[in-house]
PDB file of N, CA and C in Angstrom:
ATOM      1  N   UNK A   1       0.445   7.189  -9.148  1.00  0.00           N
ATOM      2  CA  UNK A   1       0.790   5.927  -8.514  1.00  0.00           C
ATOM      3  C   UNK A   1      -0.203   5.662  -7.374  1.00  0.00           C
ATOM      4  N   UNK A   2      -0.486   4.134  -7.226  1.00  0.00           N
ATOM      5  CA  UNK A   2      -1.792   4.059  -6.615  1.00  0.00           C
ATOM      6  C   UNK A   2      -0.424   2.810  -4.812  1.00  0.00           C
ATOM      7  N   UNK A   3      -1.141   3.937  -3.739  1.00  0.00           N
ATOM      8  CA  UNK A   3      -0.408   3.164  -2.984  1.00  0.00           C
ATOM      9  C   UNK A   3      -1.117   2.313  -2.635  1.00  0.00           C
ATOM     10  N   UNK A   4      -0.673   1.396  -2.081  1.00  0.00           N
ATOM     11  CA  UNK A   4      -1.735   0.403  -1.117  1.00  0.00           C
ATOM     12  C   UNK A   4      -1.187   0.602   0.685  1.00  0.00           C
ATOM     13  N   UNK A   5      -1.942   0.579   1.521  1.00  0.00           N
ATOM     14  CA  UNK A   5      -1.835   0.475   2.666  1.00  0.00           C
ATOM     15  C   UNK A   5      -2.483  -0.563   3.678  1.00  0.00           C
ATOM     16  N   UNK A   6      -1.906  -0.807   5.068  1.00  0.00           N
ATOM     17  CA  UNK A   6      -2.973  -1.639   5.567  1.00  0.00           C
ATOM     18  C   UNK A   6      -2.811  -1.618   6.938  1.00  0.00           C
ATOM     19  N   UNK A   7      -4.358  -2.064   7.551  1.00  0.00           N
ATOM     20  CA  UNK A   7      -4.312  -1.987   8.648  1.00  0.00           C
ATOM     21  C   UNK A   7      -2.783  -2.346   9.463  1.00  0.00           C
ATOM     22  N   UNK A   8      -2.187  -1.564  10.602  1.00  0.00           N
ATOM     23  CA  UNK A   8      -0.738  -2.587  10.856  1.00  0.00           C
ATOM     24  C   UNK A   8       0.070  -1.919  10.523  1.00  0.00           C
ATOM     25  N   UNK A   9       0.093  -1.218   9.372  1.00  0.00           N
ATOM     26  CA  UNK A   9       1.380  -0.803   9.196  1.00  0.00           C
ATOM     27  C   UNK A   9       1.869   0.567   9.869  1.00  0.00           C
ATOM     28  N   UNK A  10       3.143   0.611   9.667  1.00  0.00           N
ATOM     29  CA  UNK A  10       3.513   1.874  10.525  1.00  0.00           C
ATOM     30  C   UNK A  10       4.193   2.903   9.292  1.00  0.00           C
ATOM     31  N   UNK A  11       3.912   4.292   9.082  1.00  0.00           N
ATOM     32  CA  UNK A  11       4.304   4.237   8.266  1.00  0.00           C
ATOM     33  C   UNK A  11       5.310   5.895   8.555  1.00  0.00           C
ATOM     34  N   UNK A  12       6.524   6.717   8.020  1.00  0.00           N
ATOM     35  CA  UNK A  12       7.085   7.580   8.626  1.00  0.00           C
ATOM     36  C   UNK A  12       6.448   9.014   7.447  1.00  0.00           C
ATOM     37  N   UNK A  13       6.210  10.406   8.549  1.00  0.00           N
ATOM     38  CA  UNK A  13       5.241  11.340   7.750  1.00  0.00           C
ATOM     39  C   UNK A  13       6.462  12.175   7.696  1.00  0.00           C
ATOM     40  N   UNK A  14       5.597  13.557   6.717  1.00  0.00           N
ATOM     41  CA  UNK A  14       6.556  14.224   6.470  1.00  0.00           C
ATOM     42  C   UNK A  14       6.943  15.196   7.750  1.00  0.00           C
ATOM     43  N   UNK A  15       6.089  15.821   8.341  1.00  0.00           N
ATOM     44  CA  UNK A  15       5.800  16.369   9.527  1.00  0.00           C
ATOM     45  C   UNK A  15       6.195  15.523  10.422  1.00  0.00           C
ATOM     46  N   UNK A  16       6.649  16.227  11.714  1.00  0.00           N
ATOM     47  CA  UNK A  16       6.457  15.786  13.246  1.00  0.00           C
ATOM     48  C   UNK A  16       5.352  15.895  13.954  1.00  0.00           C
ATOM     49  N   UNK A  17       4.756  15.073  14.959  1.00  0.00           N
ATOM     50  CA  UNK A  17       3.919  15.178  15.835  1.00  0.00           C
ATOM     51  C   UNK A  17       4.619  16.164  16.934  1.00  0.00           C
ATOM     52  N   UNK A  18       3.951  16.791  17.789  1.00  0.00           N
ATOM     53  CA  UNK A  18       4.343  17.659  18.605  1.00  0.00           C
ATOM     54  C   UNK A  18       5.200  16.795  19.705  1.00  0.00           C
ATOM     55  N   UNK A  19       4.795  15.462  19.904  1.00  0.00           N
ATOM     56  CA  UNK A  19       5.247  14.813  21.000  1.00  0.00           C
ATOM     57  C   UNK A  19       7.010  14.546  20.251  1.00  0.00           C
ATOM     58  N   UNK A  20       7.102  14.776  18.840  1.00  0.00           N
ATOM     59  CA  UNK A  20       8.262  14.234  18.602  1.00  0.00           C
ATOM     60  C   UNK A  20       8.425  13.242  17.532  1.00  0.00           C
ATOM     61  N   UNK A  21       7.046  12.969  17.333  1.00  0.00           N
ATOM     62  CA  UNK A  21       7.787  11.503  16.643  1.00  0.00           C
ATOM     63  C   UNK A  21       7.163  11.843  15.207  1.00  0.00           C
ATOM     64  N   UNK A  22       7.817  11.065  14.465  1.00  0.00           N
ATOM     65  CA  UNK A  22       7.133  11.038  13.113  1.00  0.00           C
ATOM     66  C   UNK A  22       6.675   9.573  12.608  1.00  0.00           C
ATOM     67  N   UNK A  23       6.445   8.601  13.046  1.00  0.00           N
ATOM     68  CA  UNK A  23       6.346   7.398  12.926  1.00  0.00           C
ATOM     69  C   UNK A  23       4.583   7.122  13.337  1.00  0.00           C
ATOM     70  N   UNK A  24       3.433   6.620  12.615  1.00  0.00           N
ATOM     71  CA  UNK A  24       2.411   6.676  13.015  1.00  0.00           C
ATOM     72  C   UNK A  24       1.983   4.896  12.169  1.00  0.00           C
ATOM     73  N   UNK A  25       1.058   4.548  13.463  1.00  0.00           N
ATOM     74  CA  UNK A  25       0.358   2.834  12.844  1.00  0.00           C
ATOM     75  C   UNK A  25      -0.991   3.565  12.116  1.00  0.00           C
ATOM     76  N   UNK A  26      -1.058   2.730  11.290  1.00  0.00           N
ATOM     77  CA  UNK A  26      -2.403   3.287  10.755  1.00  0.00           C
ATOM     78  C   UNK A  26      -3.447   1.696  10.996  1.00  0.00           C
ATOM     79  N   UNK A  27      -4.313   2.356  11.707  1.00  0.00           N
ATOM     80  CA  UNK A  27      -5.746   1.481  12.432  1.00  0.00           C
ATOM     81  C   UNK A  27      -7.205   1.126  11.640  1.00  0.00           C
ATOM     82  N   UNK A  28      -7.227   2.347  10.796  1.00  0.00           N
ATOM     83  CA  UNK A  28      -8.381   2.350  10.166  1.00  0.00           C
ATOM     84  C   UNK A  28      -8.601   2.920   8.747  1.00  0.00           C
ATOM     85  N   UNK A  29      -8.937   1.977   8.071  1.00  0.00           N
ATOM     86  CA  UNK A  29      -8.747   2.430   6.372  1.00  0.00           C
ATOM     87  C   UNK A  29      -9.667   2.444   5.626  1.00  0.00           C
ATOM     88  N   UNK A  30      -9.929   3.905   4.752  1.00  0.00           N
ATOM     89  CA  UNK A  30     -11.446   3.861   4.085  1.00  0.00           C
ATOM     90  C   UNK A  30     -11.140   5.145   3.275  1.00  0.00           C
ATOM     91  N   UNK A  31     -12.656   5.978   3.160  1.00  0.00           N
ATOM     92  CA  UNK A  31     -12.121   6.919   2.883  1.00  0.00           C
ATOM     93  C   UNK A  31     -11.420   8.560   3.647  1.00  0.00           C
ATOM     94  N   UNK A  32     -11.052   8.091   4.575  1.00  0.00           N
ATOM     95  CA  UNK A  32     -10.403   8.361   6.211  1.00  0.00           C
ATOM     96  C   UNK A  32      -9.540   7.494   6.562  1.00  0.00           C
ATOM     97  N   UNK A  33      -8.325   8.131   6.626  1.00  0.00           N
ATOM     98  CA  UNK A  33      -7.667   7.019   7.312  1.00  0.00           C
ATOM     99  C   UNK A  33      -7.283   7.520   8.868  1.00  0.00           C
ATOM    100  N   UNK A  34      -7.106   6.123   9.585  1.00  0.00           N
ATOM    101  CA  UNK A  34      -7.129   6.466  10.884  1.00  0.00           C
ATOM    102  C   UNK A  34      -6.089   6.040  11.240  1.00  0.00           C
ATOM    103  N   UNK A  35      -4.891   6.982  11.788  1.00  0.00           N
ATOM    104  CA  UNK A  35      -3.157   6.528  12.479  1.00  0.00           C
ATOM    105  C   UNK A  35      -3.113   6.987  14.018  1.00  0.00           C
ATOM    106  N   UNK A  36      -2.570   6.155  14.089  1.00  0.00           N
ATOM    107  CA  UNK A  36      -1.960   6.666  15.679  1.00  0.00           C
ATOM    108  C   UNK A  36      -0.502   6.902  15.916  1.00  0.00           C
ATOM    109  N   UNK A  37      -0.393   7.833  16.632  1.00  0.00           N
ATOM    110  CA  UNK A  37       1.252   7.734  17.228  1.00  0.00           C
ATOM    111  C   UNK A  37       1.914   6.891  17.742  1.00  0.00           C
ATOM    112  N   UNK A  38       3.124   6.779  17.306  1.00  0.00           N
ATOM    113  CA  UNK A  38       3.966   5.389  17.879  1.00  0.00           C
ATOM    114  C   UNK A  38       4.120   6.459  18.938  1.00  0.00           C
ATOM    115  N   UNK A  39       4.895   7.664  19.291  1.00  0.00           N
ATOM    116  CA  UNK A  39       5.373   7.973  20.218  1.00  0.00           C
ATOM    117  C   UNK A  39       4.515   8.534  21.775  1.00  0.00           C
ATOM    118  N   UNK A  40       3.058   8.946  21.194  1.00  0.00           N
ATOM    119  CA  UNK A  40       2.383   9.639  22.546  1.00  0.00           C
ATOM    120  C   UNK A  40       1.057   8.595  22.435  1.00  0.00           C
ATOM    121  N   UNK A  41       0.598   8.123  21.268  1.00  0.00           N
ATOM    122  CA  UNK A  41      -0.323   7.249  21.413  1.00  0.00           C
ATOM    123  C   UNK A  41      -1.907   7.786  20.690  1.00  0.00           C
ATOM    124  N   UNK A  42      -1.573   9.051  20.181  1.00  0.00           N
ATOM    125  CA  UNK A  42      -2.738  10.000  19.945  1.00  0.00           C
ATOM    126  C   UNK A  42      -3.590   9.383  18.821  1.00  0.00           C
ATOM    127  N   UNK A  43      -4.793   9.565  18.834  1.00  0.00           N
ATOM    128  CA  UNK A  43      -5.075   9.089  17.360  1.00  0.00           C
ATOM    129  C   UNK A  43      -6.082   9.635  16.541  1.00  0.00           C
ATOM    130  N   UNK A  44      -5.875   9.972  14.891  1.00  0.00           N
ATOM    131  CA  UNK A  44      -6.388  11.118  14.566  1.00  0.00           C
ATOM    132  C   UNK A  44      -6.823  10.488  13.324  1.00  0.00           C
ATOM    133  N   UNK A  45      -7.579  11.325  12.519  1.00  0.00           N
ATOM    134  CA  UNK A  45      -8.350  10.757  11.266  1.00  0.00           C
ATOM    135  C   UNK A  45      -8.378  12.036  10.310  1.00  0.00           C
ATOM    136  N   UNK A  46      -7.625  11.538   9.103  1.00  0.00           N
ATOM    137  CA  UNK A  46      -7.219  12.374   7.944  1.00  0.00           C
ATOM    138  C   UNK A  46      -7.439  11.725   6.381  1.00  0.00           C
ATOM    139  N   UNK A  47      -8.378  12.878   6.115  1.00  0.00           N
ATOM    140  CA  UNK A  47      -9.114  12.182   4.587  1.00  0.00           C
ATOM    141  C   UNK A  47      -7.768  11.688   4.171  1.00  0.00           C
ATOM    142  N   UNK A  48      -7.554  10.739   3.035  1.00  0.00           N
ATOM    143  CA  UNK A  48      -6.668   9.584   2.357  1.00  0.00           C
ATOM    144  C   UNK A  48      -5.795  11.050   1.201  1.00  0.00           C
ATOM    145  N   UNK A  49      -6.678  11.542   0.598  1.00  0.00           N
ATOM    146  CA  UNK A  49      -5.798  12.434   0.005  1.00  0.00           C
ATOM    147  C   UNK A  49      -4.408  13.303   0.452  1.00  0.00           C
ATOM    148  N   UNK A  50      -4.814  13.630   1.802  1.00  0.00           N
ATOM    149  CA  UNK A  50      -3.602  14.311   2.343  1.00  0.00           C
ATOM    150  C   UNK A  50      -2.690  13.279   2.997  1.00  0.00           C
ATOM    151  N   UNK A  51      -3.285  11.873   3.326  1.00  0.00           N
ATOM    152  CA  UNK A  51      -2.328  11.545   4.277  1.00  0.00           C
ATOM    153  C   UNK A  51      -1.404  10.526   3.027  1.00  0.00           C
ATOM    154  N   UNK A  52      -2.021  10.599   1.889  1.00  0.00           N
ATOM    155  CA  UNK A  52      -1.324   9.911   0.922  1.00  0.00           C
ATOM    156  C   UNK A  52       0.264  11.053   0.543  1.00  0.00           C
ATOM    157  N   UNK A  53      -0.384  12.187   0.388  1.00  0.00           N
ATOM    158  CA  UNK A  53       0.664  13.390   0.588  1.00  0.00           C
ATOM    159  C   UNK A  53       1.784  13.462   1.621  1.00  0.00           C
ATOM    160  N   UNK A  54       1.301  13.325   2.907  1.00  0.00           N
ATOM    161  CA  UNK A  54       1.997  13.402   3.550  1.00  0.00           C
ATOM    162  C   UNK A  54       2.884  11.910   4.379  1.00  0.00           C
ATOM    163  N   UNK A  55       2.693  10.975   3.673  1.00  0.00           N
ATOM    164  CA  UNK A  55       3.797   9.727   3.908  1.00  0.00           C
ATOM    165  C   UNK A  55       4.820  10.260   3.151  1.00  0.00           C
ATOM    166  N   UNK A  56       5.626   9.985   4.095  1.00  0.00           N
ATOM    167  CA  UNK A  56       7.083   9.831   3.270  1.00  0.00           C
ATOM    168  C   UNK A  56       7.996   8.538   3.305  1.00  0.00           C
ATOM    169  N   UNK A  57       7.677   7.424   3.565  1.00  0.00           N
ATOM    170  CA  UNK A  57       7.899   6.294   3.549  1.00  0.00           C
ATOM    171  C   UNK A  57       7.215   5.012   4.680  1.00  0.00           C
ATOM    172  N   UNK A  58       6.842   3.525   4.248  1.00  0.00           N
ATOM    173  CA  UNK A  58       6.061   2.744   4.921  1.00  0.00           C
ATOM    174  C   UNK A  58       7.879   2.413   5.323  1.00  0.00           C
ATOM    175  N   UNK A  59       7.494   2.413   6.353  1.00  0.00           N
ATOM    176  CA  UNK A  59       8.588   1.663   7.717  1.00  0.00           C
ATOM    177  C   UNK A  59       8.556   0.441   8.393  1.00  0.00           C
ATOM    178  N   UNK A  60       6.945  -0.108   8.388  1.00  0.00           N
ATOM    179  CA  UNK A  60       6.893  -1.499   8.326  1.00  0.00           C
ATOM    180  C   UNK A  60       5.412  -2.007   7.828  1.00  0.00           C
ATOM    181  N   UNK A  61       5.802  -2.809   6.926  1.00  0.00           N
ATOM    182  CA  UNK A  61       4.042  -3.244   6.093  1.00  0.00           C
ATOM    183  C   UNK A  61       3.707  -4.352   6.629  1.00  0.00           C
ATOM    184  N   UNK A  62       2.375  -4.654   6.895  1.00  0.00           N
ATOM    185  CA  UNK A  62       1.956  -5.271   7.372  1.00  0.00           C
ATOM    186  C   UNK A  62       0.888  -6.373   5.865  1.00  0.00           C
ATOM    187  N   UNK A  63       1.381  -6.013   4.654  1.00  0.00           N
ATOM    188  CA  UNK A  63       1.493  -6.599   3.454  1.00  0.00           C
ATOM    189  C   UNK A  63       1.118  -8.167   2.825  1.00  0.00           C
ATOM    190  N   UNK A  64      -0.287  -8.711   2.849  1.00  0.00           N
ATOM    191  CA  UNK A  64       0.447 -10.190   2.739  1.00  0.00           C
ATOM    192  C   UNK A  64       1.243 -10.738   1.923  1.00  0.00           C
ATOM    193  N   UNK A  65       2.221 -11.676   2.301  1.00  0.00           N
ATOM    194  CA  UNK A  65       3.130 -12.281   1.187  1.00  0.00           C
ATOM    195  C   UNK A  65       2.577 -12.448  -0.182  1.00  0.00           C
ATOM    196  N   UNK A  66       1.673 -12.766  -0.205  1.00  0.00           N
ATOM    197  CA  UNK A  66       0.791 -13.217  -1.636  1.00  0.00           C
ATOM    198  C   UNK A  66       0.734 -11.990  -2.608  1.00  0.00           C
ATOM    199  N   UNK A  67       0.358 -11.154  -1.762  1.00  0.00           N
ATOM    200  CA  UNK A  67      -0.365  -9.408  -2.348  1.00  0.00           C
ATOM    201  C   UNK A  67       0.964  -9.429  -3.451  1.00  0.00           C
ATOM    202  N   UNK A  68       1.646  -9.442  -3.496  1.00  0.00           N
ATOM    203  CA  UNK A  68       3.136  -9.288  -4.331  1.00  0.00           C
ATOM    204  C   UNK A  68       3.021 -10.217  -4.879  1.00  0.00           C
ATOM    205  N   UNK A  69       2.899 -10.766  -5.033  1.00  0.00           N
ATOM    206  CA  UNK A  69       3.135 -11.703  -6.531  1.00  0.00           C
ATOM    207  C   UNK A  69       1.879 -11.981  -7.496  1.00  0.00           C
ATOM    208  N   UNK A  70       0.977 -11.323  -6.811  1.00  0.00           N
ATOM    209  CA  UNK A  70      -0.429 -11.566  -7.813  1.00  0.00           C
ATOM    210  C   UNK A  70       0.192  -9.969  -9.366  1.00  0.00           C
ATOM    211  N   UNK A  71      -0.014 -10.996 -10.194  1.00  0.00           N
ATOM    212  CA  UNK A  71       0.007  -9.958 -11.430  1.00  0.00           C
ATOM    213  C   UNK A  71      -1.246 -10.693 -11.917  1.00  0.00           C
ATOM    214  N   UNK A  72      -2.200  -9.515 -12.179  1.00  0.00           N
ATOM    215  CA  UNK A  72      -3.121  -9.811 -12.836  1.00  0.00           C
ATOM    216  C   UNK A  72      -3.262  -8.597 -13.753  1.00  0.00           C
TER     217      UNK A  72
END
């Protein structure tokens, strides 16, 4: 399954951050993705393979309306 992500969104990991939180925005998307902490603010960069692993659910998408209804 192929996810899509996007700048904006916040999304919840499987792990905790040390500060506590598990909730991270993701800033920068490639083949690196770049999240930050909602809770301490930290921000770190993790090849796409693992961090595709380690989501365990998008908590808020930042998605455009359109993106969903295109069937092509």
């Amino acid at each position: 399954m192929i996810l899509k992500f996007f700048i904006g969104d916040v999304v919840e990991m499987k792990k905790k951050h040390p500060c506590g939180s598990f909730q991270w925005e993701i800033w920068r998307l490639g083949a690196d993705i770049g999240i930050k902490c909602t809770g301490c603010g930290r921000k770190v960069m993790i090849p796409r393979n693992k961090f595709e692993k380690s989501v365990k659910k998008v908590v808020k998408s930042m998605a455009p309306q359109d993106l969903e209804n295109l069937k092509e």
